[in-house]
Protein backbone atom coordinates (compact mmCIF):
# COMPACT_ATOMS: atom_id res chain seq x y z
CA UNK A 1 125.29 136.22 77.43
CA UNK A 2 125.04 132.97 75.38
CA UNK A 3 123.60 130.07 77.57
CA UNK A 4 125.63 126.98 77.39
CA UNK A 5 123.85 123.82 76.53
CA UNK A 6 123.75 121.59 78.98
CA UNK A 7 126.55 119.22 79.85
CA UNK A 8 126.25 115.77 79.78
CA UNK A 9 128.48 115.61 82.92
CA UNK A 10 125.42 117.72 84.72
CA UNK A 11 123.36 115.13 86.00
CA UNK A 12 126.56 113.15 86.99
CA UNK A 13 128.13 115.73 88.83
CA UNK A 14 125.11 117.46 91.22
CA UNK A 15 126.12 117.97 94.21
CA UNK A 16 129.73 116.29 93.74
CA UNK A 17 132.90 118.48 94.55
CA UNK A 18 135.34 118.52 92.25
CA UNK A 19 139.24 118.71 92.24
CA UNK A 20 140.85 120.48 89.25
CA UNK A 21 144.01 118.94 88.70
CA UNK A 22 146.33 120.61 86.49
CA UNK A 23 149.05 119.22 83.66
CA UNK A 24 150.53 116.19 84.48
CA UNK A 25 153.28 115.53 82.46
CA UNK A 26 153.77 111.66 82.88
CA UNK A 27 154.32 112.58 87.04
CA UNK A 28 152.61 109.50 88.37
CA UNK A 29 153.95 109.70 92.08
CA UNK A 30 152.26 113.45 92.61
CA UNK A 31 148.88 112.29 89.97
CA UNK A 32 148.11 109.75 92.63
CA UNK A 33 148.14 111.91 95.74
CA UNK A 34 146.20 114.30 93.21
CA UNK A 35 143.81 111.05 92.65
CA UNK A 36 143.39 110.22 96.33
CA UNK A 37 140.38 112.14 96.67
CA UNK A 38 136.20 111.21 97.08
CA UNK A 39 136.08 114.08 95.08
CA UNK A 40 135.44 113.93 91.31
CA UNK A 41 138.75 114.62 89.30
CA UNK A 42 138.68 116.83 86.23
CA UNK A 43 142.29 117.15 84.77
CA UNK A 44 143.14 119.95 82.36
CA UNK A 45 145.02 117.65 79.99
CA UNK A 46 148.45 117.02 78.98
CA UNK A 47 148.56 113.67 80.98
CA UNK A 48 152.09 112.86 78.64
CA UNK A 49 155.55 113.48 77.83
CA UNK A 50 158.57 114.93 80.03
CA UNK A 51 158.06 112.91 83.29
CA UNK A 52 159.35 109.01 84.03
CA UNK A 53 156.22 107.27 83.84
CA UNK A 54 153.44 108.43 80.80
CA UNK A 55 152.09 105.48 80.99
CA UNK A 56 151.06 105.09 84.18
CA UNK A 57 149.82 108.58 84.49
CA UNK A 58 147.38 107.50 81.40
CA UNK A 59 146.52 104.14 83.95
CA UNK A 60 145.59 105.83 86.29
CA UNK A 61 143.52 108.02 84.72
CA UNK A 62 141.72 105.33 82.90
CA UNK A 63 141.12 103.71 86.54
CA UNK A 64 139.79 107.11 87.48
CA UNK A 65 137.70 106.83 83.86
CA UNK A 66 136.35 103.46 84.82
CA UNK A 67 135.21 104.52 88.33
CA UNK A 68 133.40 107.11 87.29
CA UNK A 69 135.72 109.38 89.26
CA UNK A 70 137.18 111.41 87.00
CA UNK A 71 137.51 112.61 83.29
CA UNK A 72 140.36 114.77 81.50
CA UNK A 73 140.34 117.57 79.44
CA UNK A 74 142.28 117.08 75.87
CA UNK A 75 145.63 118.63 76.10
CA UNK A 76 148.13 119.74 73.13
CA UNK A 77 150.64 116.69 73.82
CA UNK A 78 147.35 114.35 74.65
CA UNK A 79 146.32 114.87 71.03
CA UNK A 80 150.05 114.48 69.72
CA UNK A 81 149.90 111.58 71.06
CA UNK A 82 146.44 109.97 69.84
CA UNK A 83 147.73 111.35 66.16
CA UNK A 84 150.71 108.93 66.49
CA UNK A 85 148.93 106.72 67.92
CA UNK A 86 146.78 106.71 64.73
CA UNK A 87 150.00 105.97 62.78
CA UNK A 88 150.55 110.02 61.74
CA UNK A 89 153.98 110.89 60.88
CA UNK A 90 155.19 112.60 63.74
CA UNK A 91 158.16 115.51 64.13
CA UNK A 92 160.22 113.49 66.69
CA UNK A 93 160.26 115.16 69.62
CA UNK A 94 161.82 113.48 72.36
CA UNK A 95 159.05 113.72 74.91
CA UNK A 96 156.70 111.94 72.83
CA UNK A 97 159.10 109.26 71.61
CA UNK A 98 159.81 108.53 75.37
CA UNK A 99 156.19 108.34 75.48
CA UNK A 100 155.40 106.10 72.32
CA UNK A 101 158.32 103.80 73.93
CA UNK A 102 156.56 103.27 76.95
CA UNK A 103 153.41 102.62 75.72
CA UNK A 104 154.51 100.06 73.13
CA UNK A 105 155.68 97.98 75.67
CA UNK A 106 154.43 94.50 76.52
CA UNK A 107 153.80 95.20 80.22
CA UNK A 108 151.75 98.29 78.99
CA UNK A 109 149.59 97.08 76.80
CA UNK A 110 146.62 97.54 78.69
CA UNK A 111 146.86 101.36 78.30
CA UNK A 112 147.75 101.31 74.77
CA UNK A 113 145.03 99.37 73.34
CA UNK A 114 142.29 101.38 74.98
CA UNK A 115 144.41 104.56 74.62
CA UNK A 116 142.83 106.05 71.49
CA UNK A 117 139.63 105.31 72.25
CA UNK A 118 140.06 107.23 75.81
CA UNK A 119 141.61 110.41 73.95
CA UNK A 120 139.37 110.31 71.06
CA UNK A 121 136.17 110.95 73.86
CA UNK A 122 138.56 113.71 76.03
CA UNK A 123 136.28 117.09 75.65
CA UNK A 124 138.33 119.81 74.53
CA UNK A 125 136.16 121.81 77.22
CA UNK A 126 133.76 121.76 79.82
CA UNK A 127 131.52 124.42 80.83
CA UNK A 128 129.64 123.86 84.33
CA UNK A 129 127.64 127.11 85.83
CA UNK A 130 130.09 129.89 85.65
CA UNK A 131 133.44 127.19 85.77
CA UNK A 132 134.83 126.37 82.50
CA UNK A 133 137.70 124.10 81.82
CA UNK A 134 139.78 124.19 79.20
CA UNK A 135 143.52 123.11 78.59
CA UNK A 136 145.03 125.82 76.39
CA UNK A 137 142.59 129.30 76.42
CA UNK A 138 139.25 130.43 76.53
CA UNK A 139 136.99 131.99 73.61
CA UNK A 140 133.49 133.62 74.33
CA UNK A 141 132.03 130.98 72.04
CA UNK A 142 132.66 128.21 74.56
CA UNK A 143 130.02 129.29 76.38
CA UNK A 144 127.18 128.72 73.76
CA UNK A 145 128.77 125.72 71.83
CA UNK A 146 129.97 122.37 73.07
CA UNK A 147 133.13 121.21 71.80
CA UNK A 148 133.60 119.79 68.18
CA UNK A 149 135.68 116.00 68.43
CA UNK A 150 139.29 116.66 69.92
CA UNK A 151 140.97 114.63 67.39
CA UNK A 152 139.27 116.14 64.02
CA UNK A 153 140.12 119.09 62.28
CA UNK A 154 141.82 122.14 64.19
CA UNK A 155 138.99 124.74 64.16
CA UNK A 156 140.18 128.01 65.55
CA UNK A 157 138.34 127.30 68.17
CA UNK A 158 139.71 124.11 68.75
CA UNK A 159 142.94 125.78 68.68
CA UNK A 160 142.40 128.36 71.28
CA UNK A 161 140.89 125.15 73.45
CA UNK A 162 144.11 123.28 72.75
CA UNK A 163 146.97 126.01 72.66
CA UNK A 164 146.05 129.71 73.79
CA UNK A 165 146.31 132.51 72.26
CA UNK A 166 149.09 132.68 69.91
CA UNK A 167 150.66 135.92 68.17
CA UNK A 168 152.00 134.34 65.17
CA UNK A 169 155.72 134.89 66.24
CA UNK A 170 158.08 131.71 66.75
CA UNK A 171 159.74 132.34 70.12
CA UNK A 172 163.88 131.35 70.10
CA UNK A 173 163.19 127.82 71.72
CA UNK A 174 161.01 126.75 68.65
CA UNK A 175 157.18 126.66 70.28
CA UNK A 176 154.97 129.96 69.05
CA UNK A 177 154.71 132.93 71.38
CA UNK A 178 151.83 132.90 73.10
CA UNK A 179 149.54 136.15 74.57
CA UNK A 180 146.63 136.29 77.21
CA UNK A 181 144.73 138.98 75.40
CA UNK A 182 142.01 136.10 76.34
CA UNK A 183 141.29 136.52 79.73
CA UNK A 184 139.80 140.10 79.02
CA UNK A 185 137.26 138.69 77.70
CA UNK A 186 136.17 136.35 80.04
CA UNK A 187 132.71 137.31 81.43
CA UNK A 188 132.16 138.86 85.26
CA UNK A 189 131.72 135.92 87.51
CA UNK A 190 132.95 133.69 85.10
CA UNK A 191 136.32 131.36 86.36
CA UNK A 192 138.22 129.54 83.73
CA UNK A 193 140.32 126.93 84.94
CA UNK A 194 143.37 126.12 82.63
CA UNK A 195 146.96 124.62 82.21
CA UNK A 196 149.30 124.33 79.04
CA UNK A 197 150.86 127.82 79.98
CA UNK A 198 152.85 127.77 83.01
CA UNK A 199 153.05 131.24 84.37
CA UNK A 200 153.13 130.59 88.38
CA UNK A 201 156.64 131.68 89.36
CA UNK A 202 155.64 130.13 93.16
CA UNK A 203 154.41 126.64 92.92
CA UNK A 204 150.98 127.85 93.53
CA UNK A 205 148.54 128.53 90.78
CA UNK A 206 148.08 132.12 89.22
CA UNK A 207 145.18 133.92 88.88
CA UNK A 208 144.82 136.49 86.38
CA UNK A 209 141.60 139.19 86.29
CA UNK A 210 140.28 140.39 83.43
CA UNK A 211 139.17 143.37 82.94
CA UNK A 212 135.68 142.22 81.97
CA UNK A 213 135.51 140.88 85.52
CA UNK A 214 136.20 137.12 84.98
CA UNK A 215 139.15 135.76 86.03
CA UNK A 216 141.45 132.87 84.45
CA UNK A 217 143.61 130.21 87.03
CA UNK A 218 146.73 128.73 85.47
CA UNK A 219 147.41 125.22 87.14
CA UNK A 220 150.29 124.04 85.32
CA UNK A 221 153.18 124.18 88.17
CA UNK A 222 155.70 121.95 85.76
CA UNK A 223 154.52 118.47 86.74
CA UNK A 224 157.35 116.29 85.32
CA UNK A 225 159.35 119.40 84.21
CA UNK A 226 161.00 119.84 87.76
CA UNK A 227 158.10 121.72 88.91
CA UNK A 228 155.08 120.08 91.38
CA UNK A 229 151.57 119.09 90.43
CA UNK A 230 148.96 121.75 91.41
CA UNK A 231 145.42 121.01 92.12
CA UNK A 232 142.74 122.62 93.13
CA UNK A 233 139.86 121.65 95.10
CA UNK A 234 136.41 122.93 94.42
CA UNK A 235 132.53 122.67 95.86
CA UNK A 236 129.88 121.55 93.37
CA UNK A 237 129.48 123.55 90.68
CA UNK A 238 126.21 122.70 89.26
């Protein structure tokens, strides 16, 4: 089993319990009862687009930032964001342009002209002990390799980090089908914590074995998408 290197975040986060808080989708009411913690906040991305307030989700998470109370994990719609943010041409999707209007605004500029700077810095992953945090999916490789810059090219690796597994297939609603061939191949006693996919039917998170004897736990309860925000609170991890 590869040993990770070590994570800058170790020092910072001995003894400190966590809460793993999963997509947020622009929910600001439920990402501050998420926030209201002592414990130290790692979100699994995708901080943007869908709910009413983007913006303030990104605020907040800044002020978490700032504290040093929290960090986030880079997300698919996080990085669509930075790359219009850089001035790429952009499909328009409607979630994003709802989230571009926001953060052009005058009474928002505060997030805006930090907001690059904040997503370009996002880790596309985090491996602590056996706890690894990702957005999208897991690879084996994770766990000997930290992660290349979120907003650079799209490795395969970065690609598993920021969108799963995919099977090549376009599904009828336009996104690509996605498989979780992944979590058999997480190792025994290994945890990954992850959103993007949201497969609780619940409101809970869902856990998934695999039949190497990890396990993954999908967070992403459809914060902003009618759904709730799902956290999860943890005891230090390193």
């Amino acid at each position: 089993m590869p040993t990770p290197p070590p994570h800058p975040l170790a020092q910072v986060l001995a003894g400190r319990p966590l809460r793993v808080v999963g997509d947020v989708h622009g929910d600001l009411h439920a990402f501050r009862h998420a926030a209201a913690t002592d414990r130290f906040v790692i979100q699994l991305g995708d901080l943007v687009d869908y709910g009413p307030d983007s913006a303030g989700a990104f605020r907040l998470m800044q002020q978490l930032i700032d504290e040093g109370r929290g960090l986030f994990i880079l997300g698919n719609h996080d990085r669509k964001l930075a790359r219009a943010l850089q001035g790429r041409k952009m499909r328009r999707d409607p979630p994003l342009m709802e989230t571009l209007t926001q953060f052009m605004t005058e009474e928002n500029s505060d997030v805006r002209q930090r907001a690059l700077a904040d997503l370009s810095r996002a880790p596309a992953w985090i491996v602590l002990g056996r706890s690894i945090f990702v957005h999208g999916g897991f690879h084996a490789r994770m766990l000997g390799e930290l992660p290349p810059p979120g907003l650079g090219t799209v490795t395969p690796l970065l690609s598993r980090a920021l969108f799963g597994e995919t099977t090549g297939h376009m599904q009828k609603d336009g996104y690509p089908e996605r498989r979780l061939n992944w979590v058999d191949h997480i190792p025994a006693g290994y945890t990954v914590y992850c959103g993007h996919d949201r497969r609780s039917t619940d409101g809970r998170p869902w856990v998934r074995p695999g039949r190497m004897g990890g396990r993954a736990i999908f967070t992403d309860t459809g914060a902003g998408k009618g759904g709730h925000l799902a956290w999860i609170d943890l005891p230090p991890v390193i």
